[in-house]
Protein backbone atom coordinates (compact mmCIF):
# COMPACT_ATOMS: atom_id res chain seq x y z
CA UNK A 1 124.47 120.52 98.00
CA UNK A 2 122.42 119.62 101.05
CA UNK A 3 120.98 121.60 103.66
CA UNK A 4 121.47 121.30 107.22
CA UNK A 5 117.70 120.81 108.40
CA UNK A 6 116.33 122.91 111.74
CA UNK A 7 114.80 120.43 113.96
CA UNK A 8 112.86 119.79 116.98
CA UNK A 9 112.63 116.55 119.56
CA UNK A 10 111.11 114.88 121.98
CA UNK A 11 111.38 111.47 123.99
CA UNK A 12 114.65 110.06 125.20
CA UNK A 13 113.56 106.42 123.95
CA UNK A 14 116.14 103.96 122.67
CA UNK A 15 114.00 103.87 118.97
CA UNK A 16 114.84 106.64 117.01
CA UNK A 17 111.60 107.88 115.07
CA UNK A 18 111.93 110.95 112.19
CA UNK A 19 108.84 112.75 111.20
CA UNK A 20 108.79 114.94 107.94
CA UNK A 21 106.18 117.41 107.27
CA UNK A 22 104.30 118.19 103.87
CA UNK A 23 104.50 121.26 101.61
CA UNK A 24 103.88 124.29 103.11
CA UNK A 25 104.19 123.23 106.53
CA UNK A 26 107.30 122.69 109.57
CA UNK A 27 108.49 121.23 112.85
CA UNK A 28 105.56 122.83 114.65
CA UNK A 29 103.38 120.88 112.64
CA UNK A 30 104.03 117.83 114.64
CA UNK A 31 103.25 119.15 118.19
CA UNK A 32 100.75 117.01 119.29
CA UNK A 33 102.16 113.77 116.92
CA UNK A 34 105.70 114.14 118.78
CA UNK A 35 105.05 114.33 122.40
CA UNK A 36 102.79 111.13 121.72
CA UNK A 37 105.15 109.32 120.28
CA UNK A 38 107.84 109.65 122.70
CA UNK A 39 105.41 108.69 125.36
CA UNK A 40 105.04 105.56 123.19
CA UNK A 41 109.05 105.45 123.93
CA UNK A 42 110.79 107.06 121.24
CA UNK A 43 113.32 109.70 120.47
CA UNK A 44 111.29 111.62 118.19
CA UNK A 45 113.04 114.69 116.00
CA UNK A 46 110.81 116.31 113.83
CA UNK A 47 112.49 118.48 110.86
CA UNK A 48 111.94 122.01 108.75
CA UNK A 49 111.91 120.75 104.92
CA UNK A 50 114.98 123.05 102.75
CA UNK A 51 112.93 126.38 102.39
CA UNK A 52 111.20 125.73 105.48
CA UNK A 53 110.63 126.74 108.72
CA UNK A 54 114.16 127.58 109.78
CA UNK A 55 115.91 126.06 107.54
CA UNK A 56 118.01 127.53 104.54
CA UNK A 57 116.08 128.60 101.13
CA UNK A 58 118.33 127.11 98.58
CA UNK A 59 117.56 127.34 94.62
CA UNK A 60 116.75 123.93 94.39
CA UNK A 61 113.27 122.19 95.29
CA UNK A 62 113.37 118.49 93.66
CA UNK A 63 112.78 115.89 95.33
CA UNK A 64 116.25 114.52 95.15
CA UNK A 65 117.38 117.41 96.92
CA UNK A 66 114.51 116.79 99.71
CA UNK A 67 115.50 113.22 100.29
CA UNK A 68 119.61 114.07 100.44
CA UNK A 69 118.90 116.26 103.52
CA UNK A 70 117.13 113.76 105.24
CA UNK A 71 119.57 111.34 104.35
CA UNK A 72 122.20 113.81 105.64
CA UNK A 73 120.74 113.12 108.96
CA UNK A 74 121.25 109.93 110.06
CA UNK A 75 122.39 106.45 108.50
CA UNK A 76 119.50 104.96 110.35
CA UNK A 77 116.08 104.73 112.11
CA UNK A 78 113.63 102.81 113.63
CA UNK A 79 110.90 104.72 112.09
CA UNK A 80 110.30 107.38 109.63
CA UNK A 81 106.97 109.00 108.81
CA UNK A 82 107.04 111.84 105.91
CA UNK A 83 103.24 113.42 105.03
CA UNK A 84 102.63 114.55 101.46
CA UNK A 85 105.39 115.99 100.07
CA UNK A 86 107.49 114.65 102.95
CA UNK A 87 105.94 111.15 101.93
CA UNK A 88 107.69 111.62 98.60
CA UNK A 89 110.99 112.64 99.98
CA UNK A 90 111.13 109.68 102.42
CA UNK A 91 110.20 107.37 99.35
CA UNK A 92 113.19 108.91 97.52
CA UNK A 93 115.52 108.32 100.25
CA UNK A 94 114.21 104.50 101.03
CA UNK A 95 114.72 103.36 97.08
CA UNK A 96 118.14 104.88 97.47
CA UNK A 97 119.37 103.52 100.83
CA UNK A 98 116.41 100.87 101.41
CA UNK A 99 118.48 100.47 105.23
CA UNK A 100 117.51 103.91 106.25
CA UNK A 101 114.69 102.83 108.55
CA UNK A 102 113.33 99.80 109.61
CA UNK A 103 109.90 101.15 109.13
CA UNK A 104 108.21 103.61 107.65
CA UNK A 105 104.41 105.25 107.46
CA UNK A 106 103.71 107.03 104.49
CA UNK A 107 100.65 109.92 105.16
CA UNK A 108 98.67 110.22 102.29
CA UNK A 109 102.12 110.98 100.21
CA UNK A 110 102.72 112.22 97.16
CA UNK A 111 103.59 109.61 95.27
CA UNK A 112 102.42 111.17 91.60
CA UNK A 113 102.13 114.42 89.94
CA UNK A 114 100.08 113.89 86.85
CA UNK A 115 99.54 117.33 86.06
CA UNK A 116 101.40 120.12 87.01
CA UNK A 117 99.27 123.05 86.59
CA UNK A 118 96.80 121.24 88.77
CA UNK A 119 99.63 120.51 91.44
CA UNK A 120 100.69 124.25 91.45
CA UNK A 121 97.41 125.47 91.79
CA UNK A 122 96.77 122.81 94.62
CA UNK A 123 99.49 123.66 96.95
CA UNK A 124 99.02 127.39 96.37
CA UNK A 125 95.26 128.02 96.65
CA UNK A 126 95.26 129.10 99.93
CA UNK A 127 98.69 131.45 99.60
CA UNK A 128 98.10 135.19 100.01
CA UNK A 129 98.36 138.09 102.16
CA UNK A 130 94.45 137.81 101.99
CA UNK A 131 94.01 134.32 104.07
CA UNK A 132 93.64 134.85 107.31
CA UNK A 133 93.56 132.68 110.90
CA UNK A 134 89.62 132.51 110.50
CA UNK A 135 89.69 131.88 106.50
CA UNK A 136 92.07 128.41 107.62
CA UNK A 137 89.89 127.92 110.77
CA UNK A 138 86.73 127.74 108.94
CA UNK A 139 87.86 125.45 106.11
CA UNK A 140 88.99 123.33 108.43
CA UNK A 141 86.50 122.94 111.19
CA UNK A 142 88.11 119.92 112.66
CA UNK A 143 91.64 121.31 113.18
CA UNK A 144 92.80 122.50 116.72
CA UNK A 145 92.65 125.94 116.82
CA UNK A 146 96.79 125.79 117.09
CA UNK A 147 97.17 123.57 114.07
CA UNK A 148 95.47 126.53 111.93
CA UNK A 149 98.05 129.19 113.06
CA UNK A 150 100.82 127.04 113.15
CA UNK A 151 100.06 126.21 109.17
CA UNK A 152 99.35 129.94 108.13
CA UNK A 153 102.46 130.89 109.39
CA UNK A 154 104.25 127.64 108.34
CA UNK A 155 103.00 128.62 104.71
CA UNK A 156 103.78 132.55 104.83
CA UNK A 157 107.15 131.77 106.04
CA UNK A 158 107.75 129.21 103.08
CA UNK A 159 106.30 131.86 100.74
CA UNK A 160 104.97 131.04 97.48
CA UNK A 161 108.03 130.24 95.46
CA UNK A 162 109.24 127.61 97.59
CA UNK A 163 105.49 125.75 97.67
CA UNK A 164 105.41 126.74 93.85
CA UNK A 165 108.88 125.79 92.94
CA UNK A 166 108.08 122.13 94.99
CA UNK A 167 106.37 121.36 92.42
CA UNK A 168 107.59 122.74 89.07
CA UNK A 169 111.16 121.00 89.80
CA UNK A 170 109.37 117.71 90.02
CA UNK A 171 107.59 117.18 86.79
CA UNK A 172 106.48 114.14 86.05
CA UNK A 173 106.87 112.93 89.66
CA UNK A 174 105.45 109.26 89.77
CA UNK A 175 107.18 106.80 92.62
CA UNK A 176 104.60 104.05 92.45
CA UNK A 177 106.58 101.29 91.33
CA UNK A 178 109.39 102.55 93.91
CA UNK A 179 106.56 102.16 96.48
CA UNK A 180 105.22 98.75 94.94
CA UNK A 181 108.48 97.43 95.86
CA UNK A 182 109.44 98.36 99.40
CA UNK A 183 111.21 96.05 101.15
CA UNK A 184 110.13 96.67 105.03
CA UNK A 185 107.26 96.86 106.83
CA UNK A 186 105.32 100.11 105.79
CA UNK A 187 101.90 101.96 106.81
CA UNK A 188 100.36 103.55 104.00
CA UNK A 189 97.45 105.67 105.22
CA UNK A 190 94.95 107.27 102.46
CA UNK A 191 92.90 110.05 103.20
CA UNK A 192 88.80 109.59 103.44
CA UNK A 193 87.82 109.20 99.57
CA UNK A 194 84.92 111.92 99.80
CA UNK A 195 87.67 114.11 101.00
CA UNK A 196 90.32 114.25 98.19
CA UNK A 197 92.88 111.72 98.65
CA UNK A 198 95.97 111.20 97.24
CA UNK A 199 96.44 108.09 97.63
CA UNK A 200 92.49 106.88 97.23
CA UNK A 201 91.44 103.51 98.00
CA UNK A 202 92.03 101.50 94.41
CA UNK A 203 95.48 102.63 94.57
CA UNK A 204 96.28 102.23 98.21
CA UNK A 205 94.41 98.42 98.06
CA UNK A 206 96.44 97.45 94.75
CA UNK A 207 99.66 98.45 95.84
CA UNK A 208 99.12 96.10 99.58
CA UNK A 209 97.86 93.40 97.45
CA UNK A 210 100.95 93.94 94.87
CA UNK A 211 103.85 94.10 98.01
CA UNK A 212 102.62 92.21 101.06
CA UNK A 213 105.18 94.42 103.07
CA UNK A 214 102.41 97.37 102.68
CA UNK A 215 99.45 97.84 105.28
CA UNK A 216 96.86 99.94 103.86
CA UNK A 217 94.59 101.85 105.46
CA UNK A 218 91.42 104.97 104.97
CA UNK A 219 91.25 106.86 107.79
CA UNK A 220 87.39 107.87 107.88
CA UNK A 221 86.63 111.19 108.00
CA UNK A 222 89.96 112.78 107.28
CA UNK A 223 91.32 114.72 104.69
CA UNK A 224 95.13 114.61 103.07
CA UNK A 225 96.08 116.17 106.68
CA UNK A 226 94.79 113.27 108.88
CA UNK A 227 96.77 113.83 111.91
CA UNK A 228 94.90 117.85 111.91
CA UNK A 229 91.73 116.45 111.31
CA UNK A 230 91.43 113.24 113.50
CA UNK A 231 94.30 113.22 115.82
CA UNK A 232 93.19 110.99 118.11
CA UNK A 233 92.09 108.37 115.20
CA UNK A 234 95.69 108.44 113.68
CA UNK A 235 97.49 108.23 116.55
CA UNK A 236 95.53 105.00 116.96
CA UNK A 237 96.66 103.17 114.05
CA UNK A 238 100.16 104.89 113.95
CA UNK A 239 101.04 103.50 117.97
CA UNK A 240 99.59 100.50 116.93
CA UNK A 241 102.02 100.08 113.67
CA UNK A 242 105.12 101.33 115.54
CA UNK A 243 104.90 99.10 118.49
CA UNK A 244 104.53 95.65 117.26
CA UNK A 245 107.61 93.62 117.17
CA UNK A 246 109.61 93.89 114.64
């Protein structure tokens, strides 16, 4: 059953543009990526993941279920842009209905979960009563100051079986091939490699060279959240992606 998804916009632009956040994260997350994108000229509507933000907690956290509420939302857009887990979702929802969007810009996505012990402890190491404003501040120097309390209460609200359960009901998770095979123009940004990547550099370059639809790209200096760490750098390639001609 899907879940009616909490959402917030922006823009009144005739190109409809969906954003969809990571694990652990919401809406808010996208409050400096949204108003600059409807600038750019788009209606931009940002949504709260199932178990997120304020959207319903259901029982079930694959990532079939993720990509059916999306899917829920619209029969099309102009662009979609999922980060992490949202990455994974979006590629769910594309290999299903490859119409959904006439673009799309994958942010350092999931796109494999090779062991999930590792995964769990991943997503979770910075749960706890314990973690404070100044504890997410400090390990991430480069965030805005509003980016760091908008994720610690992103992740307290999502508590630790939702982030947990996002990835113990995906075992196995590997979308590579689905990804190798995409059929529209996509952005597929990879997080510095010093920085812990997901998507590192052999594996971003291989699939571009592998699917000429697929733009690659390292963003320098950021980590697996690039548009917290260098805003102003990812908005740069993003605007310049979503406004050439299609």
């Amino acid at each position: 059953m899907t879940v009616e998804l909490a959402r917030i916009e922006w823009g009144s632009g005739d190109r409809r543009l969906l954003v969809v956040h990571g694990v652990g994260s919401n809406a808010d997350g996208w409050w400096r990526v949204g108003p600059a994108l409807a600038d750019a000229g788009f209606h931009v509507v940002a949504v709260d993941l199932r178990g997120h933000g304020s959207s319903d907690t259901p029982d079930d956290y694959s990532i079939g279920a993720y990509a059916a509420d999306l899917l829920a939302l619209a029969d099309r857009w102009d662009v979609v842009l999922g980060h992490s887990l949202g990455g994974a979702a979006v590629v769910e929802a594309i290999t299903g209905r490859p119409e959904w969007t006439n673009r799309l810009i994958l942010e350092d996505p999931m796109l494999v979960i090779l062991d999930e012990e590792i995964a769990v402890e991943y997503v979770t190491s910075d749960l706890g009563p314990h973690v404070t404003l100044d504890m997410v501040q400090a390990a991430n120097p480069t965030w805005h100051p509003e980016d760091a309390r908008i994720k610690l209460e992103a992740q307290n609200a999502a508590g630790w079986r939702v982030i947990e359960d996002s990835m113990r009901h995906n075992p196995g998770w590997n979308v590579v091939a689905e990804v190798a095979a995409i059929t529209i123009p996509t952005l597929l940004l990879g997080a510095d490699p010093d920085l812990g990547p997901l998507v590192p550099p052999a594996l971003g370059q291989s699939l571009a060279e592998m699917n000429p639809n697929i733009e690659f790209y390292t963003l320098a200096g950021a980590s697996h959240s690039m548009h917290r760490d260098e805003f102003d750098a990812f908005m740069a390639v993003v605007l310049d992606f979503v406004t050439q001609t299609p």
